[in-house]
PDB file of N, CA and C in Angstrom:
ATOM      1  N   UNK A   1      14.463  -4.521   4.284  1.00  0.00           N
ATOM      2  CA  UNK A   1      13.328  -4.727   3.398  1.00  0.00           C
ATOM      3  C   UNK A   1      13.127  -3.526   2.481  1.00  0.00           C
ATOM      4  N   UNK A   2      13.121  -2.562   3.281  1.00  0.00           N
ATOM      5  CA  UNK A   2      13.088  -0.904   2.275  1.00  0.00           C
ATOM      6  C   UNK A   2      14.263  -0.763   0.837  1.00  0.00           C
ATOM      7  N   UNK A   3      15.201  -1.702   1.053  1.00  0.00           N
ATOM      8  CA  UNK A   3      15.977  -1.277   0.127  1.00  0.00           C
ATOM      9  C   UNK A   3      15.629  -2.446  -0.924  1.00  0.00           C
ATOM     10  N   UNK A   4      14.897  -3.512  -1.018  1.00  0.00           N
ATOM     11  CA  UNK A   4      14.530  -4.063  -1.833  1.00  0.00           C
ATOM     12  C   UNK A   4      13.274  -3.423  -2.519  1.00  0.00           C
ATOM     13  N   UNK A   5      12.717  -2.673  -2.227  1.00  0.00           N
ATOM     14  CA  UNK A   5      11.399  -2.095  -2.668  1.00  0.00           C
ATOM     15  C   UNK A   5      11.449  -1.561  -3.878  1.00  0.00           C
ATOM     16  N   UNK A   6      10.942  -1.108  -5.139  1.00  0.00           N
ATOM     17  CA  UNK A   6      11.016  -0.307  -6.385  1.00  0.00           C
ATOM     18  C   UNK A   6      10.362   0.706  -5.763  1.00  0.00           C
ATOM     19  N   UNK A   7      10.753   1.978  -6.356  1.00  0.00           N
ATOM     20  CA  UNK A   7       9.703   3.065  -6.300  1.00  0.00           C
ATOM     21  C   UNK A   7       8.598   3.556  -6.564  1.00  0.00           C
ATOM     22  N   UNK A   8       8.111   2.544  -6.942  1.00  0.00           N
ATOM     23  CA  UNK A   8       6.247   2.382  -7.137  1.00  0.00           C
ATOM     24  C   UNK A   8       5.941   1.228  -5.966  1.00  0.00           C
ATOM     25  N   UNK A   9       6.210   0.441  -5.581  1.00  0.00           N
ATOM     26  CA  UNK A   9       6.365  -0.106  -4.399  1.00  0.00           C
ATOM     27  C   UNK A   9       6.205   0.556  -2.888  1.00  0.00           C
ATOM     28  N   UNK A  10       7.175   1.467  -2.715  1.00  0.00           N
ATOM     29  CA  UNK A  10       7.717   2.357  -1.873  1.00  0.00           C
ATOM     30  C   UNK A  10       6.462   3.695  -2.190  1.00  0.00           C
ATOM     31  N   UNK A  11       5.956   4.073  -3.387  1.00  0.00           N
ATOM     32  CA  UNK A  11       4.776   4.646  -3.173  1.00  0.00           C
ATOM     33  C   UNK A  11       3.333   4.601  -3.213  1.00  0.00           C
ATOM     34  N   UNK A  12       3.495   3.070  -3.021  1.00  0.00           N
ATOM     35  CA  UNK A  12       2.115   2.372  -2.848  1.00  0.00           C
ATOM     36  C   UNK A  12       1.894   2.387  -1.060  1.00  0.00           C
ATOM     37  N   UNK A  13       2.905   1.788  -0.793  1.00  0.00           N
ATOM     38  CA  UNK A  13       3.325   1.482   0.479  1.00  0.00           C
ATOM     39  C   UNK A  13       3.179   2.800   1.356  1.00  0.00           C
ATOM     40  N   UNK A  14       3.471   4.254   0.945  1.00  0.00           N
ATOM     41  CA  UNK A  14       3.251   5.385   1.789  1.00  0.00           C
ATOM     42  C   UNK A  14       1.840   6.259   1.148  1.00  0.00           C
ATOM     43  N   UNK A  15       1.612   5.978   0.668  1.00  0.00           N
ATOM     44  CA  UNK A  15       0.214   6.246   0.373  1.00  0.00           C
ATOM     45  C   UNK A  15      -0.919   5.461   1.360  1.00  0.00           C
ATOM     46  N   UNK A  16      -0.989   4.085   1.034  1.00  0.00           N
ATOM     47  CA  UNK A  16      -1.618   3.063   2.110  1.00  0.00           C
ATOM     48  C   UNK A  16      -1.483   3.696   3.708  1.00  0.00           C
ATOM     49  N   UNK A  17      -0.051   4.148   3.536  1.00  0.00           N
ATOM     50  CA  UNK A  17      -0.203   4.163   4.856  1.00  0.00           C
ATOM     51  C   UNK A  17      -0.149   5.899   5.699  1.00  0.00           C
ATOM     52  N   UNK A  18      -0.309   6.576   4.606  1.00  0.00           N
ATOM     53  CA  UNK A  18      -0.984   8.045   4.488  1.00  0.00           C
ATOM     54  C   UNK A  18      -2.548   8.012   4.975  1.00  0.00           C
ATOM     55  N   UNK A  19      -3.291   7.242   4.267  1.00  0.00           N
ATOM     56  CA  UNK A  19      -4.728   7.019   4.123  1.00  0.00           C
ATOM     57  C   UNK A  19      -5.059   6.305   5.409  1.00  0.00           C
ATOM     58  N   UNK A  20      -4.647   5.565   5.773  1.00  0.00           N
ATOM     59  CA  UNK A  20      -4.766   4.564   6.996  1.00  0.00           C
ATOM     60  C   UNK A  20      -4.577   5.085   8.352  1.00  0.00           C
ATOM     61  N   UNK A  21      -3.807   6.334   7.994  1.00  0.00           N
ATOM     62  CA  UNK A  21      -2.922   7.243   9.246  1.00  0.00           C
ATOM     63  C   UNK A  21      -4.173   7.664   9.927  1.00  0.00           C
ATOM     64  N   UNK A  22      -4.958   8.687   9.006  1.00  0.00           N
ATOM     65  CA  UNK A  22      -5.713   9.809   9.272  1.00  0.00           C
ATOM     66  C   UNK A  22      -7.111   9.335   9.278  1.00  0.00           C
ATOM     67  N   UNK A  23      -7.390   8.673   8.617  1.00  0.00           N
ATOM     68  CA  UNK A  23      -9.250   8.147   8.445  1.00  0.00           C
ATOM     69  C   UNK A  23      -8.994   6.609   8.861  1.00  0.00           C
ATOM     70  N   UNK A  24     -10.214   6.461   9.726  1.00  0.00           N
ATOM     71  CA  UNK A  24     -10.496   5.078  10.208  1.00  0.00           C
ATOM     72  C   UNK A  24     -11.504   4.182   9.263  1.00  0.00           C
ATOM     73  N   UNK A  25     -11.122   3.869   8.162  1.00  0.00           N
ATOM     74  CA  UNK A  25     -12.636   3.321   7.144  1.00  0.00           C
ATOM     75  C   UNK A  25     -11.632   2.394   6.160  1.00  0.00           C
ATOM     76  N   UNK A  26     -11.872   1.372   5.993  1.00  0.00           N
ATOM     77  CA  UNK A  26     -11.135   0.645   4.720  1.00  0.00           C
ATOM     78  C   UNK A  26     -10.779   1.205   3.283  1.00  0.00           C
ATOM     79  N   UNK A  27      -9.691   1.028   3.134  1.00  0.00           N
ATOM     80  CA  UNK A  27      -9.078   1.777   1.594  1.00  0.00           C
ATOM     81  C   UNK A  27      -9.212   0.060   1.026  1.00  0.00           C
ATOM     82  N   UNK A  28     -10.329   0.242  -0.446  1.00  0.00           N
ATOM     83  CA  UNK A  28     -10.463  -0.526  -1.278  1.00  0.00           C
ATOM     84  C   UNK A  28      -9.311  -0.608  -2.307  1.00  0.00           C
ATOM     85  N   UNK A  29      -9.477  -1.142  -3.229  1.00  0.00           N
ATOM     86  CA  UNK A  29      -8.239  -1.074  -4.628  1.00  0.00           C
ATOM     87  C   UNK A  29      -8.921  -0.027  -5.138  1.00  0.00           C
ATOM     88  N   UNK A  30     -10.381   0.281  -5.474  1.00  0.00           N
ATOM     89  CA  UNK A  30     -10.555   1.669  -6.314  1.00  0.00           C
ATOM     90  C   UNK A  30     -10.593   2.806  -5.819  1.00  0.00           C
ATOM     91  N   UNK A  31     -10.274   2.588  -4.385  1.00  0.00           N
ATOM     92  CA  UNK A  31      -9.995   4.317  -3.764  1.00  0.00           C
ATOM     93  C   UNK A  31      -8.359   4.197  -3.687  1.00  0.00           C
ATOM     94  N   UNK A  32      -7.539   3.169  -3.829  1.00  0.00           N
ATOM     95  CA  UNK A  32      -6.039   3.278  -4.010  1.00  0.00           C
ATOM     96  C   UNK A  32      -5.549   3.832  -5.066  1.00  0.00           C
ATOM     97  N   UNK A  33      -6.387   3.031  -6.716  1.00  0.00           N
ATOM     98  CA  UNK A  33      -6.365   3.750  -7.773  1.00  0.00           C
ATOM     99  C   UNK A  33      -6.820   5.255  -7.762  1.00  0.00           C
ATOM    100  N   UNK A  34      -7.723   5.771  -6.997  1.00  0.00           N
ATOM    101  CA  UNK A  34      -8.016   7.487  -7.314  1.00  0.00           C
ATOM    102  C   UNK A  34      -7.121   7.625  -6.954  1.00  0.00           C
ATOM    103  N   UNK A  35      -6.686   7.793  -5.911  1.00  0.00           N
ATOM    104  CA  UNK A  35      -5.852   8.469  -5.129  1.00  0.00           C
ATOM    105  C   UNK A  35      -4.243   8.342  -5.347  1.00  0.00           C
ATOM    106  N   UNK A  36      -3.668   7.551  -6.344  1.00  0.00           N
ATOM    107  CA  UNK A  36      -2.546   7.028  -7.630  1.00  0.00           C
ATOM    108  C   UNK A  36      -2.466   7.780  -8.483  1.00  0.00           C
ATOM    109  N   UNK A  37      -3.971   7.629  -9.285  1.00  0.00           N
ATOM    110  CA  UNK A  37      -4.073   7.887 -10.578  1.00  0.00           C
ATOM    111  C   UNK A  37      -4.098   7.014 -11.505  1.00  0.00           C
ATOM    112  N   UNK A  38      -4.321   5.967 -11.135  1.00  0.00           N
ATOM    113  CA  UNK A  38      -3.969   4.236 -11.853  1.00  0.00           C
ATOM    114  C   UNK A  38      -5.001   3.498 -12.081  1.00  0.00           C
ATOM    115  N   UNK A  39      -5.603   2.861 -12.968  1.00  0.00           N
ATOM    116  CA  UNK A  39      -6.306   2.151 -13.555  1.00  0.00           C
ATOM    117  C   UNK A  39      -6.300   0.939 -11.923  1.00  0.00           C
ATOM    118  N   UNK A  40      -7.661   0.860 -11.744  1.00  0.00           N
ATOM    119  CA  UNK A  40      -7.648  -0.135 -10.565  1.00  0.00           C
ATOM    120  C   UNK A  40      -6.935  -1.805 -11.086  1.00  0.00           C
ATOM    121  N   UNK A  41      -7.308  -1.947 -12.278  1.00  0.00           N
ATOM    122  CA  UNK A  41      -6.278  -3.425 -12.833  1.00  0.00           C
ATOM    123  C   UNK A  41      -4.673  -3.500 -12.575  1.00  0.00           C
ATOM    124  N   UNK A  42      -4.170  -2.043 -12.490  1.00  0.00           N
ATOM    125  CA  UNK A  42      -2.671  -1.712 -12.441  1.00  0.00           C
ATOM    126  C   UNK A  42      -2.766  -1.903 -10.799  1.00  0.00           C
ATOM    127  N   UNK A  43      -3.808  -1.384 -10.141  1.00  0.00           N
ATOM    128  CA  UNK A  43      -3.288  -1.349  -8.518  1.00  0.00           C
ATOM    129  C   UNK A  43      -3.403  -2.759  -7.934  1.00  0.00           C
ATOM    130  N   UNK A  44      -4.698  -2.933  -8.607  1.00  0.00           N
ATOM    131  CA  UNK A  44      -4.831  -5.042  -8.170  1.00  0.00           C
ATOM    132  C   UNK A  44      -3.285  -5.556  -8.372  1.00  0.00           C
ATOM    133  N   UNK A  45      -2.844  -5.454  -9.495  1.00  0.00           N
ATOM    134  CA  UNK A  45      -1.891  -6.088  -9.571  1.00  0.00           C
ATOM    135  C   UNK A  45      -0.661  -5.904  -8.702  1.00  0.00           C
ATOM    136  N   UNK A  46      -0.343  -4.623  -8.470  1.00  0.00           N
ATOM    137  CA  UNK A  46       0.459  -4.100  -7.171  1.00  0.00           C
ATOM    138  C   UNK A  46       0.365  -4.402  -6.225  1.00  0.00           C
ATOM    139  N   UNK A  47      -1.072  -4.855  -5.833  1.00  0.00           N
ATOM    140  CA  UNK A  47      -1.500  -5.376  -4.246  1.00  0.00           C
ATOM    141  C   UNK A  47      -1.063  -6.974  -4.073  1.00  0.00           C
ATOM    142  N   UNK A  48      -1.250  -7.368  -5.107  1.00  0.00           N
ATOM    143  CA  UNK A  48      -1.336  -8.994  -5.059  1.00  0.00           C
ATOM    144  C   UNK A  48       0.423  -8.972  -5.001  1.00  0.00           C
ATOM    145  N   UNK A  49       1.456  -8.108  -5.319  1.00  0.00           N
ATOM    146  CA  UNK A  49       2.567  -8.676  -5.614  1.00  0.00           C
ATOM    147  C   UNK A  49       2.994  -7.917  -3.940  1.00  0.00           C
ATOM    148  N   UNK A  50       2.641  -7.041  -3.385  1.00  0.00           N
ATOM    149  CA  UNK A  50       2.815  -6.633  -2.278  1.00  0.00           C
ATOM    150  C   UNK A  50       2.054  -7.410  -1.145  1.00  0.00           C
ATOM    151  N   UNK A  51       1.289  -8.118  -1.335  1.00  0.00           N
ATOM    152  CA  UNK A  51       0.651  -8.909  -0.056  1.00  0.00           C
ATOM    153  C   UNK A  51       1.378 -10.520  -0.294  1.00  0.00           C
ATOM    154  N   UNK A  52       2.206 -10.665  -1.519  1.00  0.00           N
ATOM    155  CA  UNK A  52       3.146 -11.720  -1.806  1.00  0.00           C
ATOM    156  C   UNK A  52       4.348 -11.680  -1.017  1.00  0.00           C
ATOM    157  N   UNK A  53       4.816 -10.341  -1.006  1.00  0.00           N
ATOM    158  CA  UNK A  53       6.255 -10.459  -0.217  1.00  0.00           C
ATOM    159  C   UNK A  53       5.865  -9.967   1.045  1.00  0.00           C
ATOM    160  N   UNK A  54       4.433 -10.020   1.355  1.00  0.00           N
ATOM    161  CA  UNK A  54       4.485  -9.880   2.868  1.00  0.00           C
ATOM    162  C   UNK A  54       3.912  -8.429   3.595  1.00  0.00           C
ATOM    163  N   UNK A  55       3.941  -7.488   2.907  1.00  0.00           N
ATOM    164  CA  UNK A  55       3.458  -5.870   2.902  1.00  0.00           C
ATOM    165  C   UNK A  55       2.233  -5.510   3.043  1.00  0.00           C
ATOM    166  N   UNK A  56       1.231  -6.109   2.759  1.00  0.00           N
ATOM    167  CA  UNK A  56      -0.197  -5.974   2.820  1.00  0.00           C
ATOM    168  C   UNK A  56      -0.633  -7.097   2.829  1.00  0.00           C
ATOM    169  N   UNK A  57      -2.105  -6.992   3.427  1.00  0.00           N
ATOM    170  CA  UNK A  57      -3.017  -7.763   3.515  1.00  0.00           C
ATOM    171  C   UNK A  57      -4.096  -7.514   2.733  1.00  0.00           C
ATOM    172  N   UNK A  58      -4.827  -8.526   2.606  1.00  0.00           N
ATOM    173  CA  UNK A  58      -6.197  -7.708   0.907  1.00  0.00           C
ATOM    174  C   UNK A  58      -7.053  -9.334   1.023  1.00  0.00           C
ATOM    175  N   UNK A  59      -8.075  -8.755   0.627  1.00  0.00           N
ATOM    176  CA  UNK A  59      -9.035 -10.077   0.947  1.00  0.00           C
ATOM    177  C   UNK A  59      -9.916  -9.124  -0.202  1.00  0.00           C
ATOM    178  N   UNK A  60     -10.415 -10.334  -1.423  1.00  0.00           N
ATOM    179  CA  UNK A  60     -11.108  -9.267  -2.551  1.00  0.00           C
ATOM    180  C   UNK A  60     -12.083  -9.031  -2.289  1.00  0.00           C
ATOM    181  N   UNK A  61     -12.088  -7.782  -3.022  1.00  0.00           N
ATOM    182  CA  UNK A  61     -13.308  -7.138  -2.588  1.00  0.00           C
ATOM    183  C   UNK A  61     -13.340  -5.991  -0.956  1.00  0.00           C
ATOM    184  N   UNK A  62     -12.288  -6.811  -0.624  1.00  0.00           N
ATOM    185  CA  UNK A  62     -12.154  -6.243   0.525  1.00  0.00           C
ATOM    186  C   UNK A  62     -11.195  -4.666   0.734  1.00  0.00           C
ATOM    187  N   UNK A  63     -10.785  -4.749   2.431  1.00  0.00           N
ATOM    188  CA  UNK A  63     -10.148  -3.256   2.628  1.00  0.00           C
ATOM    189  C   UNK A  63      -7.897  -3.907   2.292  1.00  0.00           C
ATOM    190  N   UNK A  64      -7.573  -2.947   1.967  1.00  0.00           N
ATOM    191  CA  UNK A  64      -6.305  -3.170   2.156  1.00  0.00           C
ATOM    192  C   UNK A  64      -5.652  -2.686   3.053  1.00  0.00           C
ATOM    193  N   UNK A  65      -4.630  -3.366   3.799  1.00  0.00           N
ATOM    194  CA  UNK A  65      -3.661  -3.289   4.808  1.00  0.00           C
ATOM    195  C   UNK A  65      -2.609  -3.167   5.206  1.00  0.00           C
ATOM    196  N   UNK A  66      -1.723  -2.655   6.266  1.00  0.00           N
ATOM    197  CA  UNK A  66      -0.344  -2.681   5.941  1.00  0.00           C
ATOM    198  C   UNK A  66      -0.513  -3.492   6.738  1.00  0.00           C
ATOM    199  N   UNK A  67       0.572  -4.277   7.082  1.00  0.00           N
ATOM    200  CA  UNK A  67       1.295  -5.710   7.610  1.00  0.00           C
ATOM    201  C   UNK A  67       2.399  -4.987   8.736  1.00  0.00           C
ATOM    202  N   UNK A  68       2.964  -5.901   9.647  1.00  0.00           N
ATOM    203  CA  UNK A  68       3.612  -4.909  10.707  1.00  0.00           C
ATOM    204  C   UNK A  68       5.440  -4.470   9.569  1.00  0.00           C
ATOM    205  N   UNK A  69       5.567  -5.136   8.849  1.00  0.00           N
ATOM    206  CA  UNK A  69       6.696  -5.210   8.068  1.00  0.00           C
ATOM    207  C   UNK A  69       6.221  -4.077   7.017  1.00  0.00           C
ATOM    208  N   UNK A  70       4.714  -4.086   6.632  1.00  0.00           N
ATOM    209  CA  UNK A  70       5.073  -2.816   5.978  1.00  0.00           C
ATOM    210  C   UNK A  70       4.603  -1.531   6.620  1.00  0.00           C
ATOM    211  N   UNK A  71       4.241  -1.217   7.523  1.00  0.00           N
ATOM    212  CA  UNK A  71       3.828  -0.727   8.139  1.00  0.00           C
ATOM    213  C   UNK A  71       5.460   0.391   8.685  1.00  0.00           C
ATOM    214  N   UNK A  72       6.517  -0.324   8.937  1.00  0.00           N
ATOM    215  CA  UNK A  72       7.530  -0.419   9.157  1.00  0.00           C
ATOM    216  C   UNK A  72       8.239   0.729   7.893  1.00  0.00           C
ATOM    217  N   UNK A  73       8.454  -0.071   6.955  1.00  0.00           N
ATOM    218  CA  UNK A  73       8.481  -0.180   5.849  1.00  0.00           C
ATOM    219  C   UNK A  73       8.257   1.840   5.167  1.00  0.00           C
ATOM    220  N   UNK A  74       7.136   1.365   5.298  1.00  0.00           N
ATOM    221  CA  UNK A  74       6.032   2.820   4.889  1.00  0.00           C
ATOM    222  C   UNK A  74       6.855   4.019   5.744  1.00  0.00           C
ATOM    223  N   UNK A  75       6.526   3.799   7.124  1.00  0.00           N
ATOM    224  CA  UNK A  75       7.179   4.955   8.173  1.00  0.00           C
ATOM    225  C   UNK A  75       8.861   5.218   7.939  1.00  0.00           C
ATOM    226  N   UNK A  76       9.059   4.251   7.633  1.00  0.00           N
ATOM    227  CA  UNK A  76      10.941   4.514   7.208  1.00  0.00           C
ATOM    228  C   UNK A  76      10.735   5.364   6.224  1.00  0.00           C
ATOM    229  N   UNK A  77      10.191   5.332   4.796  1.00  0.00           N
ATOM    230  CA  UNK A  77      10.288   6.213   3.908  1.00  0.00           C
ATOM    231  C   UNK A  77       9.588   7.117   4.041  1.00  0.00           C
ATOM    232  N   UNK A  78       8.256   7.456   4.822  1.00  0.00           N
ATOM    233  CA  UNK A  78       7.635   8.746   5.735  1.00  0.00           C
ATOM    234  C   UNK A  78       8.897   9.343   6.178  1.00  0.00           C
ATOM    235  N   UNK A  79       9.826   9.078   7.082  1.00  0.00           N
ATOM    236  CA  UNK A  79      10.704   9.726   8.305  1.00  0.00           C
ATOM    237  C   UNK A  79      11.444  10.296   7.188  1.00  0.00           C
ATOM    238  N   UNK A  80      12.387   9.496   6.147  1.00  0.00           N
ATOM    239  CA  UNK A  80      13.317   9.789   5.205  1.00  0.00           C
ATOM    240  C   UNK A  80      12.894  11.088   4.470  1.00  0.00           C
ATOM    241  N   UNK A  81      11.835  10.901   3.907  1.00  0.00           N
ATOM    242  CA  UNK A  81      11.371  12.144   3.533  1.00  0.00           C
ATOM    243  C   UNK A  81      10.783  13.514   3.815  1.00  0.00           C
TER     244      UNK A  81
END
């Protein structure tokens, strides 16, 4: 799955799961965008195409999630790096 990922993909994906590591509180789309640097319309759109192939979970309005695949996913390119 990691090697299908783009590299904005792959650093959505370890960010999410940076934030998720250490604090127990829901990461929204506009604390994904601070913490990017990205217009929250650019991260919506990232989320929706990442909870498409399976990587997150997102309910609007709501917290975002890693999925056990990305979760996976995330820690592979954590370890790699």
């Amino acid at each position: 799955m990691a090697a299908e990922l783009t590299a904005s993909f792959e650093d959505y994906l370890k960010v999410i799961w940076s934030s998720k590591e250490w604090v127990d509180r829901p990461l929204t789309t506009n604390e994904l965008a601070n913490q990017m640097g990205f217009a929250p319309s650019t991260v919506s759109e990232a989320v929706k195409k990442l909870t498409k192939r399976g990587l997150v979970t997102h309910r609007p309005y709501g917290s975002i999630d890693l999925t056990d695949t990305g979760t996976s996913a995330a820690l592979h390119m954590v370890r790699r790096h």
